[in-house]
PDB file of N, CA and C in Angstrom:
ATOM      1  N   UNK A   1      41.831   1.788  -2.324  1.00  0.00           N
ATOM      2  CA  UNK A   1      40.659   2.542  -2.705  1.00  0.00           C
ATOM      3  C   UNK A   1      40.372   3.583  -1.634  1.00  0.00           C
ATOM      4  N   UNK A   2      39.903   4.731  -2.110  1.00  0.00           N
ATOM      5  CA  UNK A   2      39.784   5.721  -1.296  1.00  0.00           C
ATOM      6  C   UNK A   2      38.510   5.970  -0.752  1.00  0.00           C
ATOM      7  N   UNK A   3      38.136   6.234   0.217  1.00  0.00           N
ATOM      8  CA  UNK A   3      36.301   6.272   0.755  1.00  0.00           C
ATOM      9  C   UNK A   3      36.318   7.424   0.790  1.00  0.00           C
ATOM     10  N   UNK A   4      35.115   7.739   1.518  1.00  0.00           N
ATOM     11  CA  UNK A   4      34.323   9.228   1.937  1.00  0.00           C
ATOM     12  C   UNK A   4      32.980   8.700   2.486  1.00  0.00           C
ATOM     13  N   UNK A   5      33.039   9.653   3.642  1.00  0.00           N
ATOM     14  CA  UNK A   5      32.044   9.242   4.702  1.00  0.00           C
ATOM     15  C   UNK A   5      30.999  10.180   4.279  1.00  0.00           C
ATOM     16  N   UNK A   6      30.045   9.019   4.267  1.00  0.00           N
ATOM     17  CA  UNK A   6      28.083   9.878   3.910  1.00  0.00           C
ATOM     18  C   UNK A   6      27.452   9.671   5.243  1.00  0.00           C
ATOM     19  N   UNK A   7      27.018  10.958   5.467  1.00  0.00           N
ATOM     20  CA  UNK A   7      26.563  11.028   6.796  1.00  0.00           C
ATOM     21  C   UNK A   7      24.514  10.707   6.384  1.00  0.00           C
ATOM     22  N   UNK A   8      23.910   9.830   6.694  1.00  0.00           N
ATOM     23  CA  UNK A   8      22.357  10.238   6.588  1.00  0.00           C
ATOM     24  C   UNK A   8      21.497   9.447   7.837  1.00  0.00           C
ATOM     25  N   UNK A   9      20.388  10.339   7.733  1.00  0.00           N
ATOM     26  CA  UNK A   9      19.055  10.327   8.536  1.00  0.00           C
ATOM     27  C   UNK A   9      18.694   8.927   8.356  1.00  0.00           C
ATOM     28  N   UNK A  10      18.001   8.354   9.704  1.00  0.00           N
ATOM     29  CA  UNK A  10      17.358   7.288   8.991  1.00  0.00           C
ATOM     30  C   UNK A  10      16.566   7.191  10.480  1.00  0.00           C
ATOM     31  N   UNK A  11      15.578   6.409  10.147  1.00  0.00           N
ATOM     32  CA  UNK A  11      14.658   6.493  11.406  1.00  0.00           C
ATOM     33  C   UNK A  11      15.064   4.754  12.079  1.00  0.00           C
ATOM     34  N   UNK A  12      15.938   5.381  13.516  1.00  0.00           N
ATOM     35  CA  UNK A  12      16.110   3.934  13.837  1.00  0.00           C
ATOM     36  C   UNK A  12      15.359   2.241  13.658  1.00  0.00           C
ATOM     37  N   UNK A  13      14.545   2.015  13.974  1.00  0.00           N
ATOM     38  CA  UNK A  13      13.736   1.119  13.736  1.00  0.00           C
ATOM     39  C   UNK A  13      14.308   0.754  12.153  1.00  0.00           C
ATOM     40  N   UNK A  14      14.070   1.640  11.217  1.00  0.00           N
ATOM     41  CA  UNK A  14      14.275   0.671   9.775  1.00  0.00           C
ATOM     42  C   UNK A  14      15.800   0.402   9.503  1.00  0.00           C
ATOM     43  N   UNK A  15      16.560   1.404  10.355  1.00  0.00           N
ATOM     44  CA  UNK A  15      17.960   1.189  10.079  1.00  0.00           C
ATOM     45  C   UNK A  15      18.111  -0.249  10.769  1.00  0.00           C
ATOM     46  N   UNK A  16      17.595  -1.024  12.085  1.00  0.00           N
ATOM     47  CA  UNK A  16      17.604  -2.022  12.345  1.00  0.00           C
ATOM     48  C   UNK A  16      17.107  -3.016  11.156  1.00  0.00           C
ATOM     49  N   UNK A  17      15.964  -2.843  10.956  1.00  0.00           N
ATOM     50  CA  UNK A  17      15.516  -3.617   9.906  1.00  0.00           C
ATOM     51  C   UNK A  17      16.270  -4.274   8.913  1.00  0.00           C
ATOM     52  N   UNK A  18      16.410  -2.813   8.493  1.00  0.00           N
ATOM     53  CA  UNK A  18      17.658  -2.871   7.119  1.00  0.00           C
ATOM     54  C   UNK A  18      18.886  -3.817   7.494  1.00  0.00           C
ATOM     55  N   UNK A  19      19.360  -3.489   9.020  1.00  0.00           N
ATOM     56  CA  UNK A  19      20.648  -4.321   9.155  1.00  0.00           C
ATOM     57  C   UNK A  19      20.356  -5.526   9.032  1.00  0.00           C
ATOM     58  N   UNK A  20      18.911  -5.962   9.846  1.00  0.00           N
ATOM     59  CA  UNK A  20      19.285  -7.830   9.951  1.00  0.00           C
ATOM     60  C   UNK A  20      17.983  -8.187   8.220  1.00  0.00           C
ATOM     61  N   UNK A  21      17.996  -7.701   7.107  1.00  0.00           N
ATOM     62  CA  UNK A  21      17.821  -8.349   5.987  1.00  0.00           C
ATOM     63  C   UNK A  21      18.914  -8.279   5.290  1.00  0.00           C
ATOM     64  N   UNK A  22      19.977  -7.200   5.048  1.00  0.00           N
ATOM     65  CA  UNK A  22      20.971  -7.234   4.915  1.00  0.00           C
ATOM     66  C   UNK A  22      22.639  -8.037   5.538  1.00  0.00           C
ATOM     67  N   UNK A  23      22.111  -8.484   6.798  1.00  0.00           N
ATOM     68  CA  UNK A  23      22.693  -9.386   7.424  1.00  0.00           C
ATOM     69  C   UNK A  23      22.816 -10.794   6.636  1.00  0.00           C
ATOM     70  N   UNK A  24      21.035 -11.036   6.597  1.00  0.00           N
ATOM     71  CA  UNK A  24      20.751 -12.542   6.619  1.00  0.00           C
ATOM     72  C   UNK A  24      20.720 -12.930   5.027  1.00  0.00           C
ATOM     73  N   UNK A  25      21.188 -11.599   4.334  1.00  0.00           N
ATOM     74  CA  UNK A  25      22.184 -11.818   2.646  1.00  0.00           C
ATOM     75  C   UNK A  25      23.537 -11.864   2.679  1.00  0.00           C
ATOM     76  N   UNK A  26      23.825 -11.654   3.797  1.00  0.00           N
ATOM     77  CA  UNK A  26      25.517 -12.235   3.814  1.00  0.00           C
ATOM     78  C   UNK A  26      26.378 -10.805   3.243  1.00  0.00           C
ATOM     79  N   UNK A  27      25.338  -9.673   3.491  1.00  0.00           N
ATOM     80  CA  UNK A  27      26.175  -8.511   2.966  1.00  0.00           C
ATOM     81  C   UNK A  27      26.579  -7.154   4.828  1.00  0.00           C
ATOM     82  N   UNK A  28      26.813  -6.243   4.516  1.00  0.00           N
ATOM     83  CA  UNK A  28      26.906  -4.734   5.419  1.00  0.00           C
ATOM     84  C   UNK A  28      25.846  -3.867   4.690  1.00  0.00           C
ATOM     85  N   UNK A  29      25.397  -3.323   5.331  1.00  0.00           N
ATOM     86  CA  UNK A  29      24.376  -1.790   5.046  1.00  0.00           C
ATOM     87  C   UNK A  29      25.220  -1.106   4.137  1.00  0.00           C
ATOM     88  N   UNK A  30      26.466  -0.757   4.528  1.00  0.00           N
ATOM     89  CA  UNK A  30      27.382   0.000   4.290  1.00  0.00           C
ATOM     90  C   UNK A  30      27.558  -0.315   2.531  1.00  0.00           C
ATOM     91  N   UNK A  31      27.683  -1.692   2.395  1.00  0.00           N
ATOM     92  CA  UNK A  31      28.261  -2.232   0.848  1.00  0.00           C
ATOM     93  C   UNK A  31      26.832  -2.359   0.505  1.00  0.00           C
ATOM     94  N   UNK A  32      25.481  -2.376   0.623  1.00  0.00           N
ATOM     95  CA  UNK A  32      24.558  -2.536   0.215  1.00  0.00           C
ATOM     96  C   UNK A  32      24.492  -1.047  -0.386  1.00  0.00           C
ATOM     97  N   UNK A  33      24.407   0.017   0.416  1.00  0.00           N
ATOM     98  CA  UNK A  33      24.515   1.654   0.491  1.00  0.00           C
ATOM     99  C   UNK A  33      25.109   1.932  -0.787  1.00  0.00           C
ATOM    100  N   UNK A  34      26.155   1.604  -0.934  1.00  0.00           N
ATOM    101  CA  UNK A  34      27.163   1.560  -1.603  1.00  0.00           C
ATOM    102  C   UNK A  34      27.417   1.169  -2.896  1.00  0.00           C
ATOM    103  N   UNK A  35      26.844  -0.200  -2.975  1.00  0.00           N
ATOM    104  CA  UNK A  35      25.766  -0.713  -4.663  1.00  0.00           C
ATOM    105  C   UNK A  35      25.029   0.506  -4.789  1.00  0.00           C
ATOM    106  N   UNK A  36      24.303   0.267  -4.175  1.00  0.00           N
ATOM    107  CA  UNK A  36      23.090   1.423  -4.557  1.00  0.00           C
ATOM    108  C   UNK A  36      23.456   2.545  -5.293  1.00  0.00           C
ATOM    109  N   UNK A  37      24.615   3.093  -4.647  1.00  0.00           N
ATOM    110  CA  UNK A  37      25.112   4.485  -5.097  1.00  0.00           C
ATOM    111  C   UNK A  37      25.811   4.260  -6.496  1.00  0.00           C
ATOM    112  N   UNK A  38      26.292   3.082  -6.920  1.00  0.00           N
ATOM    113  CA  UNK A  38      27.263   2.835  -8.053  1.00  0.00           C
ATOM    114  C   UNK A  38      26.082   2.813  -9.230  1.00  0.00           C
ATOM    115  N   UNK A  39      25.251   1.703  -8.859  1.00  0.00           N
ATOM    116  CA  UNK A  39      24.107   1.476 -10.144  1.00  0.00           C
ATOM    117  C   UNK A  39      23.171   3.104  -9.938  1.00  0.00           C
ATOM    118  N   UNK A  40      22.867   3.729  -8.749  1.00  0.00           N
ATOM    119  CA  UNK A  40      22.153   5.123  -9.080  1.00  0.00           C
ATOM    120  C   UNK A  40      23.362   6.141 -10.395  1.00  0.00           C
ATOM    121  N   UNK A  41      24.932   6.028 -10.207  1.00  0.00           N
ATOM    122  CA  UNK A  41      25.705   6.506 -11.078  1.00  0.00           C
ATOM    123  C   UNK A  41      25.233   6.175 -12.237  1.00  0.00           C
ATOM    124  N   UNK A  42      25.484   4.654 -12.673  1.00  0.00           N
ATOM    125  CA  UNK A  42      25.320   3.962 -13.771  1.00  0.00           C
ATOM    126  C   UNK A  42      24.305   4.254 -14.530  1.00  0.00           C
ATOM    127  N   UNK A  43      22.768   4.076 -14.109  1.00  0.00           N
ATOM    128  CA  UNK A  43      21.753   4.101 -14.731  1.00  0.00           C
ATOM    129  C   UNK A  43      20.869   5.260 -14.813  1.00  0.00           C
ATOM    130  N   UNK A  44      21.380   6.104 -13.946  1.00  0.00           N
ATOM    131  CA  UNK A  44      21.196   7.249 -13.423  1.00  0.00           C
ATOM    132  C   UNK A  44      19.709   7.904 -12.974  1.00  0.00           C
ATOM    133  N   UNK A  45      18.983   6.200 -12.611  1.00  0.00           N
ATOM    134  CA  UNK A  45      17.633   5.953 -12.175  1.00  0.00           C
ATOM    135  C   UNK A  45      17.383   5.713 -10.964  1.00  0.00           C
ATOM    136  N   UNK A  46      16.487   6.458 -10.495  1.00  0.00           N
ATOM    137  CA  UNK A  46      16.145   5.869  -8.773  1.00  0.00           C
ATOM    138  C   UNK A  46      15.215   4.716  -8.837  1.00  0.00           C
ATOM    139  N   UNK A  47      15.184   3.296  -8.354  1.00  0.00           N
ATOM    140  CA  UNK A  47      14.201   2.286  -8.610  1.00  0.00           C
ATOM    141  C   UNK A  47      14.039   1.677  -6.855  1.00  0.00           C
ATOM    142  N   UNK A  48      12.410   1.948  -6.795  1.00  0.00           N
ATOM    143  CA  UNK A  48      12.147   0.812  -5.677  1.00  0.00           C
ATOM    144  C   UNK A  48      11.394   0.390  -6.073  1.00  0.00           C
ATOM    145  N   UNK A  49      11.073  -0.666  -4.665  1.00  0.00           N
ATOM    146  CA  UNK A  49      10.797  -2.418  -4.885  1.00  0.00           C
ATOM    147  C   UNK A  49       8.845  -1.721  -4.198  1.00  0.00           C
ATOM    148  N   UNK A  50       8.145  -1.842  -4.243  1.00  0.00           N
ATOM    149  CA  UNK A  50       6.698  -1.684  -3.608  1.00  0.00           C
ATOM    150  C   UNK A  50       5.770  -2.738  -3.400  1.00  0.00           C
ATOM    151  N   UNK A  51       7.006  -3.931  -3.621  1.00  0.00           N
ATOM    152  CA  UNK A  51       6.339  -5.605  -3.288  1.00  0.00           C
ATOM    153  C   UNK A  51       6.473  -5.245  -1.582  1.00  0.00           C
ATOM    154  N   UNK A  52       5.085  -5.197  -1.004  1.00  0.00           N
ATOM    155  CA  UNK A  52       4.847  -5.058   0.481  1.00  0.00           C
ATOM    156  C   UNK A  52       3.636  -6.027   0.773  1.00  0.00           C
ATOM    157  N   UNK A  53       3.619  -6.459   1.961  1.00  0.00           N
ATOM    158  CA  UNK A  53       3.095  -7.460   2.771  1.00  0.00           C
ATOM    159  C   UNK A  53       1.540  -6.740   2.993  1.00  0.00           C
ATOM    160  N   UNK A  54       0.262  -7.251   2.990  1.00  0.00           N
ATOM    161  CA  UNK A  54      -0.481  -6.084   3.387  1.00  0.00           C
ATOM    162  C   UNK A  54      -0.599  -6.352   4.645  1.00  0.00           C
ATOM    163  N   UNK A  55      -0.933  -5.300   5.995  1.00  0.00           N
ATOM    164  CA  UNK A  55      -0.676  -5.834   7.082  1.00  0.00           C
ATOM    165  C   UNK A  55      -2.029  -6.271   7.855  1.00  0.00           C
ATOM    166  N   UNK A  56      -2.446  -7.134   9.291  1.00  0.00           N
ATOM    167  CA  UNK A  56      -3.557  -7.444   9.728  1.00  0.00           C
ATOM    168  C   UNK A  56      -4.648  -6.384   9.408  1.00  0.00           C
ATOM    169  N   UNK A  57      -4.142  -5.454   9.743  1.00  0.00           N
ATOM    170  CA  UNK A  57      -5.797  -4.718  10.237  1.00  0.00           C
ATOM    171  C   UNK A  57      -5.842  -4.255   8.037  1.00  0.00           C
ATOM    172  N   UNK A  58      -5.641  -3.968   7.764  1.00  0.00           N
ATOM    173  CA  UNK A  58      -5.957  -4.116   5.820  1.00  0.00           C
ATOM    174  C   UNK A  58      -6.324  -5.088   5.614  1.00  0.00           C
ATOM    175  N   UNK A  59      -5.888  -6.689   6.237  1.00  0.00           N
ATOM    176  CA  UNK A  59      -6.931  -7.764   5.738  1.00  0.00           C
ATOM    177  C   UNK A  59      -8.146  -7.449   6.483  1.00  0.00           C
ATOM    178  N   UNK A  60      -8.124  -7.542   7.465  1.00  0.00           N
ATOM    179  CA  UNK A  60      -9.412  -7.081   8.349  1.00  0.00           C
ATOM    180  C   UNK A  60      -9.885  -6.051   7.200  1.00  0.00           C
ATOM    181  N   UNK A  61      -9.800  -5.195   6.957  1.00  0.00           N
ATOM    182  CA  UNK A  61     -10.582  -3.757   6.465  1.00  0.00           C
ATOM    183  C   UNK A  61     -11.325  -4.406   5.333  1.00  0.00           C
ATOM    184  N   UNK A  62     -10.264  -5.042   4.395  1.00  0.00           N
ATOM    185  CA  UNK A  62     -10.741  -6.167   3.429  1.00  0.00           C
ATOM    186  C   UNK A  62     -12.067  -6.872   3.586  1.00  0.00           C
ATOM    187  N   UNK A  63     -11.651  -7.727   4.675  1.00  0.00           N
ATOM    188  CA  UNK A  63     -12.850  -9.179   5.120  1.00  0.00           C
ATOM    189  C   UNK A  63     -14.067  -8.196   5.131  1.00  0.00           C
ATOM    190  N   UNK A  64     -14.331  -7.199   6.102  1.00  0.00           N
ATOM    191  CA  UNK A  64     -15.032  -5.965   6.735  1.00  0.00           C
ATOM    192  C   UNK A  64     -15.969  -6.254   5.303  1.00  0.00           C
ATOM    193  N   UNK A  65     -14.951  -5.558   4.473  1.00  0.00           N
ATOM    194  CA  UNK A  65     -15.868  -4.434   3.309  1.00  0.00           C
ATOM    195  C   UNK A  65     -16.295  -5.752   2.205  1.00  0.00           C
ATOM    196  N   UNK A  66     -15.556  -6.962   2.299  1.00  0.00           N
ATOM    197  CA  UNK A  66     -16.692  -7.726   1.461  1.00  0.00           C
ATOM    198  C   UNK A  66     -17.798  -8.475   1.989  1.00  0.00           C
ATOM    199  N   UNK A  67     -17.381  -8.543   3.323  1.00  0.00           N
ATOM    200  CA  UNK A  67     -18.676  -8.879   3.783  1.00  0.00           C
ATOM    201  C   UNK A  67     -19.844  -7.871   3.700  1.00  0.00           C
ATOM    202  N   UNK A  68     -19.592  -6.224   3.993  1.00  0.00           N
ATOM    203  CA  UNK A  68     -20.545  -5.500   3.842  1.00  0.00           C
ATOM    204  C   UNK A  68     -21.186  -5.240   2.418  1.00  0.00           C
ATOM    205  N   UNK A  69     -20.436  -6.119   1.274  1.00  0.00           N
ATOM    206  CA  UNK A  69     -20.855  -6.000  -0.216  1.00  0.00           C
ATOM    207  C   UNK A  69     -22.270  -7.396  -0.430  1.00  0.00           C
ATOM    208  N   UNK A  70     -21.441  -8.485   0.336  1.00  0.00           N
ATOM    209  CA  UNK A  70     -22.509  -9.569   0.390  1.00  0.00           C
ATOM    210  C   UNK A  70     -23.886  -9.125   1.459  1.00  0.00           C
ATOM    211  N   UNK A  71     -23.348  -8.511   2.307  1.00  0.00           N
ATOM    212  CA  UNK A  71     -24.978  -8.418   2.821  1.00  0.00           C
ATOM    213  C   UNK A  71     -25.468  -7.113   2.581  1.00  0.00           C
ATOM    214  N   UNK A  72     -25.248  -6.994   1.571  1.00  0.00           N
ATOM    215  CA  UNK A  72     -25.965  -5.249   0.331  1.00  0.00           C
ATOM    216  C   UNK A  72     -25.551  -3.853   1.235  1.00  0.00           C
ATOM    217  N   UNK A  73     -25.048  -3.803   2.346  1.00  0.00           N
ATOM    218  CA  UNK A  73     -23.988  -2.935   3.003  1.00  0.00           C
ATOM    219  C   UNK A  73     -23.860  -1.532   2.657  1.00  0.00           C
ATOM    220  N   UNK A  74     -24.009  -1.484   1.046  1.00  0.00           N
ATOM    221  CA  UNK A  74     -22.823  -0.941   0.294  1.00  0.00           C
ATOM    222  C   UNK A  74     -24.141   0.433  -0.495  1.00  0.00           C
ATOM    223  N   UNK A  75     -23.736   1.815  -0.973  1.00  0.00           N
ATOM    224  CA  UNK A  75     -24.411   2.530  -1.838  1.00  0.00           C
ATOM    225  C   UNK A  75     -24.250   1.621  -2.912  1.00  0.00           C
ATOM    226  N   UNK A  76     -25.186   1.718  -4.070  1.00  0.00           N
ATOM    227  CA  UNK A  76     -25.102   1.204  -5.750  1.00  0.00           C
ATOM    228  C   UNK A  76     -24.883   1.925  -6.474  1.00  0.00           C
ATOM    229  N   UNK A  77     -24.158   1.808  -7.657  1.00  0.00           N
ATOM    230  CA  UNK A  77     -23.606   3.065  -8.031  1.00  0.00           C
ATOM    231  C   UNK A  77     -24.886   3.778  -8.789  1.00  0.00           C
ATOM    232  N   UNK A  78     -24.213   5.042  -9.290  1.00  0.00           N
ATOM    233  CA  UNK A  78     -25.513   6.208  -9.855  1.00  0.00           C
ATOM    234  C   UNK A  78     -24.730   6.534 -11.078  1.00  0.00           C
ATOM    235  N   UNK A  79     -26.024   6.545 -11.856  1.00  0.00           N
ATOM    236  CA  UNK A  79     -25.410   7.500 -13.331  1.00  0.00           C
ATOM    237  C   UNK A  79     -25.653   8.922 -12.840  1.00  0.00           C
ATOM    238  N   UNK A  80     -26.019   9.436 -11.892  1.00  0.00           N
ATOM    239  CA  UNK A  80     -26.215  10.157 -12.085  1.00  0.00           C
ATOM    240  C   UNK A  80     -26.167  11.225 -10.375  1.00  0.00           C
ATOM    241  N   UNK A  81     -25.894  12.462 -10.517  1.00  0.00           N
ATOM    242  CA  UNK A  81     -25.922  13.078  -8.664  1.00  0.00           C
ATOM    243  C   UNK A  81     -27.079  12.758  -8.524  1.00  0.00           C
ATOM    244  N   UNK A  82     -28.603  13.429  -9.021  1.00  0.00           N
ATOM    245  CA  UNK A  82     -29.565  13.368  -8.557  1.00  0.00           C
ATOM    246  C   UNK A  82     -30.141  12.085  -7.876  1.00  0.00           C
ATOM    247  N   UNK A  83     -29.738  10.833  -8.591  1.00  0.00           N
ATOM    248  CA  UNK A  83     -29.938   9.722  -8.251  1.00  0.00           C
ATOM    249  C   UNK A  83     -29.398   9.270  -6.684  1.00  0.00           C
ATOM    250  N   UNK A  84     -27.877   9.526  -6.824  1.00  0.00           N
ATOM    251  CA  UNK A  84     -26.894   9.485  -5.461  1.00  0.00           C
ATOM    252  C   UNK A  84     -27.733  10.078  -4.598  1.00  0.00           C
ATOM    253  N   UNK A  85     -28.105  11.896  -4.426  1.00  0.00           N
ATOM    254  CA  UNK A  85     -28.908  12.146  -3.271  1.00  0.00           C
ATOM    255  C   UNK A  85     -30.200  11.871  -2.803  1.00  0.00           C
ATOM    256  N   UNK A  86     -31.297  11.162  -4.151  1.00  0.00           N
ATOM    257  CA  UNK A  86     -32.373  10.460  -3.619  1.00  0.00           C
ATOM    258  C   UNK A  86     -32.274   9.170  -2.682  1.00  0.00           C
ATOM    259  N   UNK A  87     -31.462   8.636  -3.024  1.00  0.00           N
ATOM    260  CA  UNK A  87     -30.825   6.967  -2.702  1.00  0.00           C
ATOM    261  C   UNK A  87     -29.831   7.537  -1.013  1.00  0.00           C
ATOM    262  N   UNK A  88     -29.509   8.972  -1.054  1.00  0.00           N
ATOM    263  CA  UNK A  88     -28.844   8.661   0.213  1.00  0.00           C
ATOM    264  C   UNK A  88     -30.369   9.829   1.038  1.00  0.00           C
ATOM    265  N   UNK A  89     -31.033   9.800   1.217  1.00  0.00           N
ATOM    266  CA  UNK A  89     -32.294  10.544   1.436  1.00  0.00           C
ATOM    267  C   UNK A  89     -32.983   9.139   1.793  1.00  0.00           C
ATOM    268  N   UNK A  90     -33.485   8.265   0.689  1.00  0.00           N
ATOM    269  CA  UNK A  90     -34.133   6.860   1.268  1.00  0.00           C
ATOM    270  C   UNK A  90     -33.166   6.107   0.403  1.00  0.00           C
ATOM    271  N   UNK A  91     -32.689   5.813   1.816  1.00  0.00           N
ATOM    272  CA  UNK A  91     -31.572   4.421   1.236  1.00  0.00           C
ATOM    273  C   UNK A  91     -32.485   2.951   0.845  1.00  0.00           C
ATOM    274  N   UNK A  92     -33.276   3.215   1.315  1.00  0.00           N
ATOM    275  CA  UNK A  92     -34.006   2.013   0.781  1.00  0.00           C
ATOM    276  C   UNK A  92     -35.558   2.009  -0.453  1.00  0.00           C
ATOM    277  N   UNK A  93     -35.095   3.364  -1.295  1.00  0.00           N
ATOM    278  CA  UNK A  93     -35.442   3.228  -2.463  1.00  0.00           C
ATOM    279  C   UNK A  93     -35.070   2.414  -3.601  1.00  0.00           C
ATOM    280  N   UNK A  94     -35.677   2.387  -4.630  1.00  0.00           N
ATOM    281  CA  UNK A  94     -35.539   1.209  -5.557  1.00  0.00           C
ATOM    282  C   UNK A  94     -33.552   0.861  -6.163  1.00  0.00           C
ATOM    283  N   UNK A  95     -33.192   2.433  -5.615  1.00  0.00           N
ATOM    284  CA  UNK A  95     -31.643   2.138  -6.227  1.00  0.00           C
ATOM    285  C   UNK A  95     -31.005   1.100  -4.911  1.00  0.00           C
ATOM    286  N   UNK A  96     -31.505   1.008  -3.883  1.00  0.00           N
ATOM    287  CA  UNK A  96     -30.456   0.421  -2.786  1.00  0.00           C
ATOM    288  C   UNK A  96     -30.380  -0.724  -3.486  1.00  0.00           C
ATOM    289  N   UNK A  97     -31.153  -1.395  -4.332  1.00  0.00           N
ATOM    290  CA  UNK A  97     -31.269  -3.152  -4.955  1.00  0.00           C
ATOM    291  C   UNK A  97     -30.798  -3.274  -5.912  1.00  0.00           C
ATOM    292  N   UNK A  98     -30.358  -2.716  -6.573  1.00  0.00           N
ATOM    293  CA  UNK A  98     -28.867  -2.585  -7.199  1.00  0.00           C
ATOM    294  C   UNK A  98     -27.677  -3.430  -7.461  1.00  0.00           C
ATOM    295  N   UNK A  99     -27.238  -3.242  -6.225  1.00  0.00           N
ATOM    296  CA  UNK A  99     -26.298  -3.889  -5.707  1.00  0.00           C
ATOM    297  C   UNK A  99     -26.454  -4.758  -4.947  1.00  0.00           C
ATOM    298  N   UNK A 100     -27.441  -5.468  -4.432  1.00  0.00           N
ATOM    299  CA  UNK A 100     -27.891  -6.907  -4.222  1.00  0.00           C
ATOM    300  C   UNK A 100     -28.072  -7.591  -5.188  1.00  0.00           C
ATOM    301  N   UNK A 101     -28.784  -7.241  -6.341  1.00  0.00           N
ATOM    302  CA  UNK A 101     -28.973  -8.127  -7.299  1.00  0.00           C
ATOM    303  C   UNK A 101     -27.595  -8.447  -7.874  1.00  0.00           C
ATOM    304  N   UNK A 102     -26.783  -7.714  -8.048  1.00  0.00           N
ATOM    305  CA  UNK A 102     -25.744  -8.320  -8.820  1.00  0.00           C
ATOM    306  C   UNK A 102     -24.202  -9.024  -7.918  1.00  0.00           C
ATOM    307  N   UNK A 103     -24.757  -9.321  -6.288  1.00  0.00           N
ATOM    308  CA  UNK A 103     -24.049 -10.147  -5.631  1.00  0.00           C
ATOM    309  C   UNK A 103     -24.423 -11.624  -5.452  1.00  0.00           C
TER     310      UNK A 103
END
């Protein structure tokens, strides 16, 4: 079988990455690369995976913002602008309770 060398960019760090998950499948980057390129022929679809981990500080941001929902934290929503700029003028007009009542 005949090859041909593909030269590409990759930002070190993930090219590591890539090597030791691709390692610890018992495959090469190279033959992984290489699938890739046969089924991109085949199907003639680009497909990724966007199953991702969320990382500490996103749970944090998370915990953050529901806690700031339980202790009423939060604007309530508006039907309407006029409403939004009275409510952000006195936040503690009748719209701030809103969104306490329904936590």
């Amino acid at each position: 079988m005949q090859t041909a060398v593909v030269n590409i960019k990759v930002e070190p760090i993930i090219k590591k990455k890539a090597q030791k998950v691709v390692e610890e499948l018992g495959l090469s980057l190279s033959g992984v690369i290489n699938g890739y390129l046969h089924h991109l022929v085949r199907t003639k679809a680009v497909h990724f995976s966007l199953s991702e981990e969320p990382s500490e500080y996103m749970m944090q941001s998370l915990k953050e913002a529901e806690d700031d929902i339980k202790a009423g934290r939060v604007s309530p929503p508006f039907d309407n602008a006029k409403d939004a700029i009275a409510w952000l003028r006195n936040p503690k007009a009748k719209y701030a309770n809103k969104i306490r009542q329904k936590v």
